[in-house]
Protein backbone atom coordinates (compact mmCIF):
# COMPACT_ATOMS: atom_id res chain seq x y z
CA UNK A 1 2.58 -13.93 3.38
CA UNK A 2 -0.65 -13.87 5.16
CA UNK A 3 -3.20 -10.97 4.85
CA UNK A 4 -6.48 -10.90 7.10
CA UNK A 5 -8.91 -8.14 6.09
CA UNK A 6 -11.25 -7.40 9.30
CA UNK A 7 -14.25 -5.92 7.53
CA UNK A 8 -18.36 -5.28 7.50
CA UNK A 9 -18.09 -6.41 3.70
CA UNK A 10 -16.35 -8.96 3.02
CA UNK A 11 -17.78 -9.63 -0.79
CA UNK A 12 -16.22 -6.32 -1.45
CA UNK A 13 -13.09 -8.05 -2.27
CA UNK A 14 -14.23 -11.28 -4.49
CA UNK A 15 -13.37 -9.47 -7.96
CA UNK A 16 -10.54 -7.59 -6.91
CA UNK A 17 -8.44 -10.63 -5.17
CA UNK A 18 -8.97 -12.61 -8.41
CA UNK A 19 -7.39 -10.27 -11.17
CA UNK A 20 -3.40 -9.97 -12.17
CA UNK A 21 -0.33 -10.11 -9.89
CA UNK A 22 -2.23 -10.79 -6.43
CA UNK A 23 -4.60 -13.49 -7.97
CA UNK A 24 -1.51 -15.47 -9.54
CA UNK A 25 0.28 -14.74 -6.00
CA UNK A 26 -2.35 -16.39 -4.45
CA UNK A 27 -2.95 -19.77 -6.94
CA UNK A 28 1.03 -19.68 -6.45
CA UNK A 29 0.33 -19.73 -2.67
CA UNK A 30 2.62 -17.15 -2.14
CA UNK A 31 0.13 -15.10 -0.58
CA UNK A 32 -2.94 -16.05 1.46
CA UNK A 33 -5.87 -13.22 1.53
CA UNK A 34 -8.53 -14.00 4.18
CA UNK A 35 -11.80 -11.67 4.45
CA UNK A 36 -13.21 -11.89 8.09
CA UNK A 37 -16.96 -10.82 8.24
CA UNK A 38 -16.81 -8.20 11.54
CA UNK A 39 -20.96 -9.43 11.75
CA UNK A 40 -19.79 -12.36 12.70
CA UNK A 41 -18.25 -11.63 16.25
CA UNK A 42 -21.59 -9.67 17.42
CA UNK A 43 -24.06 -10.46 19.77
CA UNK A 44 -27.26 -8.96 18.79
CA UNK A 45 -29.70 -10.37 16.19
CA UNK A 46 -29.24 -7.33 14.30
CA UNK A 47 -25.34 -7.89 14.01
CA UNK A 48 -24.41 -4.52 15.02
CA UNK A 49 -21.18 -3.16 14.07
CA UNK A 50 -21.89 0.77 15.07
CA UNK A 51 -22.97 3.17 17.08
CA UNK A 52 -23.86 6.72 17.52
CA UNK A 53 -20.64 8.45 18.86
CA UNK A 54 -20.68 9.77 23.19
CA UNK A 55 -20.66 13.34 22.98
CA UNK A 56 -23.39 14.16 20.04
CA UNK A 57 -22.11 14.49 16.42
CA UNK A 58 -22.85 13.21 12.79
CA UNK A 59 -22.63 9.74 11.57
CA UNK A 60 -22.14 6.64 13.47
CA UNK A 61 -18.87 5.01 15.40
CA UNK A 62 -17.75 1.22 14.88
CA UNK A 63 -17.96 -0.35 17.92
CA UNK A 64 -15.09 -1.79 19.79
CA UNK A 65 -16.38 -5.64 21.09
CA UNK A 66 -16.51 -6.78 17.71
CA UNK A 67 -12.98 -5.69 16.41
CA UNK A 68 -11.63 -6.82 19.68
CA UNK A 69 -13.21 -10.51 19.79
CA UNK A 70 -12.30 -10.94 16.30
CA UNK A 71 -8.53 -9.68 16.68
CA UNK A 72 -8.32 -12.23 19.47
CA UNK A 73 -9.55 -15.12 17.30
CA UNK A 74 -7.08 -14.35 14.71
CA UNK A 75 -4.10 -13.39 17.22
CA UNK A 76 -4.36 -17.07 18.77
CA UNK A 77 -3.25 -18.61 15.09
CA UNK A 78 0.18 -18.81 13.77
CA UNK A 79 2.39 -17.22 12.27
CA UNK A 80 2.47 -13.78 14.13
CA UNK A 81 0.60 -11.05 12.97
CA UNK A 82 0.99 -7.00 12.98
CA UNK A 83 -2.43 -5.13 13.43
CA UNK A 84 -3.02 -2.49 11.42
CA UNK A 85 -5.65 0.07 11.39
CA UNK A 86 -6.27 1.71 8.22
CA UNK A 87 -7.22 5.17 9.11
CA UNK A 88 -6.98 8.78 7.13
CA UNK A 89 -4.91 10.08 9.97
CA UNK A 90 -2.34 7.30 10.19
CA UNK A 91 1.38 7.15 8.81
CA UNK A 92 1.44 7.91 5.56
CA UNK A 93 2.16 4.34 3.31
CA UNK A 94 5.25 4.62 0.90
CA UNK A 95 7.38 2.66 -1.00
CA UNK A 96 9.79 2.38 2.37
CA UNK A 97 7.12 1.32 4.73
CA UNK A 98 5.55 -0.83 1.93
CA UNK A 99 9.55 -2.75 2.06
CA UNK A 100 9.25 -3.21 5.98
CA UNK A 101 6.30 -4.59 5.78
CA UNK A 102 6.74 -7.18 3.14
CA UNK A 103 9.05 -8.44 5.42
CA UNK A 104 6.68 -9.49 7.87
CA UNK A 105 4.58 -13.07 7.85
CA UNK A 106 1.35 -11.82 8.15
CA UNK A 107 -0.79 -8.81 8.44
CA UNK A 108 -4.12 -7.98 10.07
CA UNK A 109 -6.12 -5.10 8.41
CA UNK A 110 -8.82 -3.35 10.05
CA UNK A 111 -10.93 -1.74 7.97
CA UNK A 112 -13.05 1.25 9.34
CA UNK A 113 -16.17 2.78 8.20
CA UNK A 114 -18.46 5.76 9.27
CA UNK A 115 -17.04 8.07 11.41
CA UNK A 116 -14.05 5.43 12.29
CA UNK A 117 -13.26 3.00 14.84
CA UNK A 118 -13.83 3.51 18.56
CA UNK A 119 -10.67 5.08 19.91
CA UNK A 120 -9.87 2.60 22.18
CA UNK A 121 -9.26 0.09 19.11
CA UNK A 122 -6.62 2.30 17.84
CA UNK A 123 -5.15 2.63 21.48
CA UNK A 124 -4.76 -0.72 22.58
CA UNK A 125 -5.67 -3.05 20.22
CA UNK A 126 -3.54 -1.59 16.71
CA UNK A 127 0.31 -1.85 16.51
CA UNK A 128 -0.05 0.64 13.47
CA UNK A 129 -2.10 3.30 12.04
CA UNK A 130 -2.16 3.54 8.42
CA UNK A 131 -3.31 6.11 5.70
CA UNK A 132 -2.51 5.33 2.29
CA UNK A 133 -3.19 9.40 1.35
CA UNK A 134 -4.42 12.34 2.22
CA UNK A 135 -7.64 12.30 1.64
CA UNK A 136 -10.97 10.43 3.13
CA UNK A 137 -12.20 7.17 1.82
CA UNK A 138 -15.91 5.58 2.42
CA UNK A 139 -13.92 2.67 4.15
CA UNK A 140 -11.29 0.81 4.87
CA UNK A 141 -11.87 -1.61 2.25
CA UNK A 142 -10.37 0.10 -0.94
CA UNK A 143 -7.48 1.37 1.44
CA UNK A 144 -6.78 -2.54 2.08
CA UNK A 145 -6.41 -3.22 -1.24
CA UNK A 146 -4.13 -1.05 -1.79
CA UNK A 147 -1.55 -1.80 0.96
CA UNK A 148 -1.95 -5.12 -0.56
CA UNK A 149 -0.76 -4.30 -3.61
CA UNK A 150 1.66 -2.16 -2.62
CA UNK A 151 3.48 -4.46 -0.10
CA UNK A 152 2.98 -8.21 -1.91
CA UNK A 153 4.67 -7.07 -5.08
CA UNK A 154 7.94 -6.65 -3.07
CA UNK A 155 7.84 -9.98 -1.82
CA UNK A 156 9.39 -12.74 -3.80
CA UNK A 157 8.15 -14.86 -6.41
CA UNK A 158 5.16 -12.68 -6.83
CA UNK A 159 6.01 -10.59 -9.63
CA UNK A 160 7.57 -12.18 -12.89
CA UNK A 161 10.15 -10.60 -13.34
CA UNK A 162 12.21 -9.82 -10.02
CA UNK A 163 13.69 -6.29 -11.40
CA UNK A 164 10.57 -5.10 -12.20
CA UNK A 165 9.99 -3.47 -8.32
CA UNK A 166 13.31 -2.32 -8.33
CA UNK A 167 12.72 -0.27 -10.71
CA UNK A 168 9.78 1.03 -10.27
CA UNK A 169 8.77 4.53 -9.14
CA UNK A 170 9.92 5.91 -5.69
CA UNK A 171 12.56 2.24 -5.70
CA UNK A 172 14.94 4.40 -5.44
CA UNK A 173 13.64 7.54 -4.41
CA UNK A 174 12.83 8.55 -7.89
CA UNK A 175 9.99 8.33 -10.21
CA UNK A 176 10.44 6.23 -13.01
CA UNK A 177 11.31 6.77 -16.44
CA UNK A 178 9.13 6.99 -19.59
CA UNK A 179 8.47 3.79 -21.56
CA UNK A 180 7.54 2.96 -25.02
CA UNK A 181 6.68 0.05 -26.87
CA UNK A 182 5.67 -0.87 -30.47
CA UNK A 183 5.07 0.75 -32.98
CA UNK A 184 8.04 3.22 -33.05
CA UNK A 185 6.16 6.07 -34.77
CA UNK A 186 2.28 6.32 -33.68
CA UNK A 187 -0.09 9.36 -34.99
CA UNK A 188 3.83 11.08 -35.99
CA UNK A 189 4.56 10.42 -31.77
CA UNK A 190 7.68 8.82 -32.03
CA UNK A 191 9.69 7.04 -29.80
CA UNK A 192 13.09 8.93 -28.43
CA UNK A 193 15.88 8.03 -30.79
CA UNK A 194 17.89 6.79 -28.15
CA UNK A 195 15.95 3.58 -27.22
CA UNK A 196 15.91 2.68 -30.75
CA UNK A 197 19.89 2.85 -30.67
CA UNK A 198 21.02 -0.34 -29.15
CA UNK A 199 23.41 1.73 -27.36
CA UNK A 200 23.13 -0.07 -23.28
CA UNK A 201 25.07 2.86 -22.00
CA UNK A 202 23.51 5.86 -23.81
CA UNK A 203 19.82 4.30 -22.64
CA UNK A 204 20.85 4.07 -19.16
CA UNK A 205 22.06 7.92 -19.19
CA UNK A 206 19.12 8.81 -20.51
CA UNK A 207 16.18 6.84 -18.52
CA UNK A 208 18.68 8.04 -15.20
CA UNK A 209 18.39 11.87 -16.31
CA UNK A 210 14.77 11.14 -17.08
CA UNK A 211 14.03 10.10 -13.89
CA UNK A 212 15.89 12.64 -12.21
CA UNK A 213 14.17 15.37 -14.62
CA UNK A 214 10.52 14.15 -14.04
CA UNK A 215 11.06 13.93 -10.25
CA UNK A 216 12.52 17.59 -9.92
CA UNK A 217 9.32 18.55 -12.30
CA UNK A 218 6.31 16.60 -10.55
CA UNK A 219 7.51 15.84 -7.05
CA UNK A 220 10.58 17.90 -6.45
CA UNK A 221 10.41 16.82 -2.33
CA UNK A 222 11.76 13.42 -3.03
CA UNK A 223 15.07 14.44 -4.26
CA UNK A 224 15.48 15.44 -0.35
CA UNK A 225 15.91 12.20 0.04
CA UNK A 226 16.81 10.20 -3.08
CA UNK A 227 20.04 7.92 -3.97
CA UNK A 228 21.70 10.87 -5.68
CA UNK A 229 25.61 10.56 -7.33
CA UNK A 230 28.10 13.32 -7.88
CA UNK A 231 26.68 13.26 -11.77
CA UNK A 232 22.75 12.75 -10.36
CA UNK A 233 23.81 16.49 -8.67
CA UNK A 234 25.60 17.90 -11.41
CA UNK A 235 22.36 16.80 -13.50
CA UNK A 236 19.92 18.02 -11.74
CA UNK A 237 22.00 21.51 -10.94
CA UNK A 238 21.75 21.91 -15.15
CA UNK A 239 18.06 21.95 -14.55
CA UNK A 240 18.21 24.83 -11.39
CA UNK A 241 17.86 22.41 -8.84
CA UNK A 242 18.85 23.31 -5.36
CA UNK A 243 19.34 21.04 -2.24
CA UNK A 244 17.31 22.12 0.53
């Protein structure tokens, strides 16, 4: 999968591309990750990205030429890409979205600073608008990584093991549940009998009611929508659970 990162600062990403899953992704050349310097499609000697926003107001606007020359550059080589803009008030990146779009051949990110991108970006130049929460960011740039992250661990090959995204939090509309490791008794914490019992089925009861019990705790909205069973109900009824 291909991932270009349209951006005022492109060192921003030199350490974080070459740590853990993405950086072995990318020696594996199962993804690519491409930083394109926004400077570089101005006109000006002073390479100017921004300006101060029509209409009075704080802060500065990035200007539209030099997203749109660049996205033209990129749009004219193969394989197809989706635009996105990454943007506080976009659709909301999860687990679902972060499946579609592994399924795609290549992304373009735009990442926005200041007061944002000049509207007309958004309007005719982005396919999609993209927060990854609700809450405001400096940039684009850590926002990037993140969709990143988030979408090349569910492609194939990049991840060790192949399980591991299946099960992780919100695979299955749940969040995941608890693990332990060595040593089975730490400070007098110990581990839950039951994963020291060998017992397949009793573990897989238990890390399924975990999961369901930690989800109706922390995030009790997902179960709206989760992969629930007849027992996943009668489970999560013990616990005063209600269907909406």
């Amino acid at each position: 999968m291909f991932f270009d990162i349209v951006t005022i600062f492109p060192h921003f990403f030199d350490s974080s591309l070459k740590e853990g899953v993405v950086k072995r992704a990318i020696e594996a050349d199962i993804l690519k990750v491409r930083t394109v310097n926004l400077r570089d499609f101005t006109t000006d000697k002073h390479r100017t990205t921004d300006d101060r926003p029509f209409g009075g107001g704080e802060g500065m606007v990035m200007k539209p030429e030099p997203i749109y020359k660049a996205l033209n550059v990129l749009k004219e080589e193969p394989p197809e890409a989706r635009v996105i803009l990454l943007s506080p008030r976009g659709k909301l990146l999860d687990q679902d979205l972060a499946g579609e779009l592994a399924q795609l051949q290549r992304l373009i990110l735009i990442c926005g600073r200041y007061e944002g991108v000049d509207e007309r970006i958004r309007e005719h130049c982005a396919d999609l608008e993209l927060s990854v929460g609700n809450y405001v960011l400096s940039g684009g740039e850590v926002a990037a990584l993140v969709v990143i992250e988030a979408v090349s661990r569910l492609i194939p090959g990049v991840l060790g093991c192949e399980s591991s995204a299946e099960k992780d939090s919100f695979s299955d509309g749940l969040l995941e549940f608890p693990q332990y490791t060595r040593p089975g008794v730490f400070n007098d914490w110990e581990v839950p009998e039951v994963l020291l019992s060998g017992d397949h089925a009793r573990i897989a009861k238990w890390r399924r009611e975990q999961s369901l019990g930690l989800t109706y705790e922390k995030r009790p909205g997902l179960l709206n929508s989760a992969q629930l069973d007849e027992k996943d109900i009668k489970y999560l009824r013990s616990l005063g659970w209600k269907k909406n």
